[in-house]
C-alpha atoms as a PDB file:
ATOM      1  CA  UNK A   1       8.944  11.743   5.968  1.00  0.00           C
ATOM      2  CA  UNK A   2       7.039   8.828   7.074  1.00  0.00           C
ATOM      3  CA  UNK A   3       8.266   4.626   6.572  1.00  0.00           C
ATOM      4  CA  UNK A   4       7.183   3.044   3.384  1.00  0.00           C
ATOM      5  CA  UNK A   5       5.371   0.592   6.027  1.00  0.00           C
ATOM      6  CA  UNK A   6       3.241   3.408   7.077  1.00  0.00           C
ATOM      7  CA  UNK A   7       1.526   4.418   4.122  1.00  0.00           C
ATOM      8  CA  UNK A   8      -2.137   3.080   3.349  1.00  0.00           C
ATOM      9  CA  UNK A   9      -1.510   3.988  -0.266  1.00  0.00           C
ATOM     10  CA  UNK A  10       1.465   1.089  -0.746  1.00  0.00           C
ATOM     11  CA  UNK A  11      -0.857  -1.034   1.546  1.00  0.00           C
ATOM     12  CA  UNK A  12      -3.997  -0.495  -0.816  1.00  0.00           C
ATOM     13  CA  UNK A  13      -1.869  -1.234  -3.584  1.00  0.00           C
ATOM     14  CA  UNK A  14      -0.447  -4.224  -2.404  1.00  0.00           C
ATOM     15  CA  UNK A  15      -4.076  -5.401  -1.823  1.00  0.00           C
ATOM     16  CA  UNK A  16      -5.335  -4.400  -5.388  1.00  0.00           C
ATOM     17  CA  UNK A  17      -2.144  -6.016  -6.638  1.00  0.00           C
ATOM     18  CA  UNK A  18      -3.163  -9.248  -4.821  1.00  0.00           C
ATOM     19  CA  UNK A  19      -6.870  -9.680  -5.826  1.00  0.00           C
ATOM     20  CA  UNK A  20      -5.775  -9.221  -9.746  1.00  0.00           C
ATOM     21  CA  UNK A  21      -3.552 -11.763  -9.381  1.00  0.00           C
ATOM     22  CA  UNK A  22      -6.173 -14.330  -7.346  1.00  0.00           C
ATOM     23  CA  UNK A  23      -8.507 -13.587 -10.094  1.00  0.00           C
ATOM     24  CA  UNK A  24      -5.922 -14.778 -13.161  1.00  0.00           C
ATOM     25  CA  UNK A  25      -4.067 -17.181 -11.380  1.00  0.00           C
ATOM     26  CA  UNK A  26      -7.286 -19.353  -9.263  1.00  0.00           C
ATOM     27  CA  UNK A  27      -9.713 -19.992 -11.261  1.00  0.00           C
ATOM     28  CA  UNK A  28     -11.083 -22.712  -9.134  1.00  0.00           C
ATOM     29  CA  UNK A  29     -12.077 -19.880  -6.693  1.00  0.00           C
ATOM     30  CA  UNK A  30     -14.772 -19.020  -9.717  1.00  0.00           C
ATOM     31  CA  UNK A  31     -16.823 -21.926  -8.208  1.00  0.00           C
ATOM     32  CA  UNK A  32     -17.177 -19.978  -4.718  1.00  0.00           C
ATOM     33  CA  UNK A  33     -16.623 -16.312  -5.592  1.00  0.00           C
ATOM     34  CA  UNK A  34     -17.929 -15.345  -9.026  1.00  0.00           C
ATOM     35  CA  UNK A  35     -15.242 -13.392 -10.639  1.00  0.00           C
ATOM     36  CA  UNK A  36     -17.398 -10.401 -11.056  1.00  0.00           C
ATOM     37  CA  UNK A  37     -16.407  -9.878  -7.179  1.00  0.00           C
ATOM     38  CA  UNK A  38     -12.952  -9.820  -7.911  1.00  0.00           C
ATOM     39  CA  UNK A  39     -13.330  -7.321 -10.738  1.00  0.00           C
ATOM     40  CA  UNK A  40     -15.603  -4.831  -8.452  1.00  0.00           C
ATOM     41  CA  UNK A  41     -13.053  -5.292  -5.299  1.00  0.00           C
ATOM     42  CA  UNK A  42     -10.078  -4.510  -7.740  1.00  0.00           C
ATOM     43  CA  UNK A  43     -12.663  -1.151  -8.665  1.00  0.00           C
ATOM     44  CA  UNK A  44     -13.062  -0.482  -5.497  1.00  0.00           C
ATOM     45  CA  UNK A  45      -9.113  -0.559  -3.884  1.00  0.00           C
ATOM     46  CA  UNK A  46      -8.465   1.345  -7.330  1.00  0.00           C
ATOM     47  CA  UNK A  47     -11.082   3.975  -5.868  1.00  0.00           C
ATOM     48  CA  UNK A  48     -10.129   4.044  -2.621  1.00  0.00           C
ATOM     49  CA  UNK A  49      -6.321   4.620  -3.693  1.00  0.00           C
ATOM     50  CA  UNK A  50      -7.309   7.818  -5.666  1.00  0.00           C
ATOM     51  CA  UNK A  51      -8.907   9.394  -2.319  1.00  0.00           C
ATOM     52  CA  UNK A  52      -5.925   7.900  -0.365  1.00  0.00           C
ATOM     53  CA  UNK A  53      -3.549   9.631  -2.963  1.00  0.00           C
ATOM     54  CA  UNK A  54      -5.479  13.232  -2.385  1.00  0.00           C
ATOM     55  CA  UNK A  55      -5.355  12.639   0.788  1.00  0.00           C
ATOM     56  CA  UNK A  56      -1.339  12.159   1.075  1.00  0.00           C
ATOM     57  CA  UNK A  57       0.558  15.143   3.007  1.00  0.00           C
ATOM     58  CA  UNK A  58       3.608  13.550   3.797  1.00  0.00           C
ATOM     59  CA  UNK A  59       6.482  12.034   1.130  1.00  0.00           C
ATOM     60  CA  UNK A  60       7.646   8.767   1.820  1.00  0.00           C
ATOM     61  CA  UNK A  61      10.910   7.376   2.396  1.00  0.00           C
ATOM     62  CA  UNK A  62      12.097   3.899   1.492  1.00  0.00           C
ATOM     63  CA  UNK A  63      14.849   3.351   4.475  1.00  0.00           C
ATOM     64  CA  UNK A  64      14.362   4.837   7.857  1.00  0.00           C
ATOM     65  CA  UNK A  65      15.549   8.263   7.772  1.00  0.00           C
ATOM     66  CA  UNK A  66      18.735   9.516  10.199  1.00  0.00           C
ATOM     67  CA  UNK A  67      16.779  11.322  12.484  1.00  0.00           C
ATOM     68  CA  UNK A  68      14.282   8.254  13.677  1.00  0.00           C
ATOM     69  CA  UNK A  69      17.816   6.865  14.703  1.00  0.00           C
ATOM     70  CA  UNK A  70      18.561   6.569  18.785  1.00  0.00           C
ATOM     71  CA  UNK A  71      22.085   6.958  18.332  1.00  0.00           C
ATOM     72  CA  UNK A  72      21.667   9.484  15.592  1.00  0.00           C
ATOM     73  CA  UNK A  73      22.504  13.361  17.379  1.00  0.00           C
ATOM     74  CA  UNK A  74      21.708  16.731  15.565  1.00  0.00           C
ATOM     75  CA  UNK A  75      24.198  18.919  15.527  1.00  0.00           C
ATOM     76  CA  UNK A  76      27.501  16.876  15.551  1.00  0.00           C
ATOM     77  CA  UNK A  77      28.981  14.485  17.969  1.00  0.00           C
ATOM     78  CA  UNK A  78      28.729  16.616  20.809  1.00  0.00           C
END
């Protein structure tokens, strides 16, 4: 199992989830960026999530697992 930190599927999300909300909640930012951008970048992190997704091999954990540890020993406290 890998960190939550680690995965570029939370990290795309997070991203997607931050352009949909600059595109509701700014709408002085229509002046520079028109807010067709903001509806293709949201397509785009959408897009890139689905390959990230197929791409996945490895669960993730939210808390760092035992074994990543120092003071954590296998096999009892030999």
């Amino acid at each position: 199992m890998k960190p939550w930190y680690r995965s570029w599927t939370i990290w795309v999300n997070a991203l997607v989830l931050i352009c949909g909300a600059l595109a509701e909640t700014l709408p002085m930012l229509e002046s520079e960026i028109p807010r067709g951008a903001f509806v293709w970048l949201t397509f785009l992190l959408a897009m890139v999530n689905l390959l990230l997704r197929g791409k996945t091999t490895q669960p993730i954990c939210m808390r760092r697992s035992t074994a990543d540890r120092p003071y954590y020993r296998r096999g009892g406290d030999a």
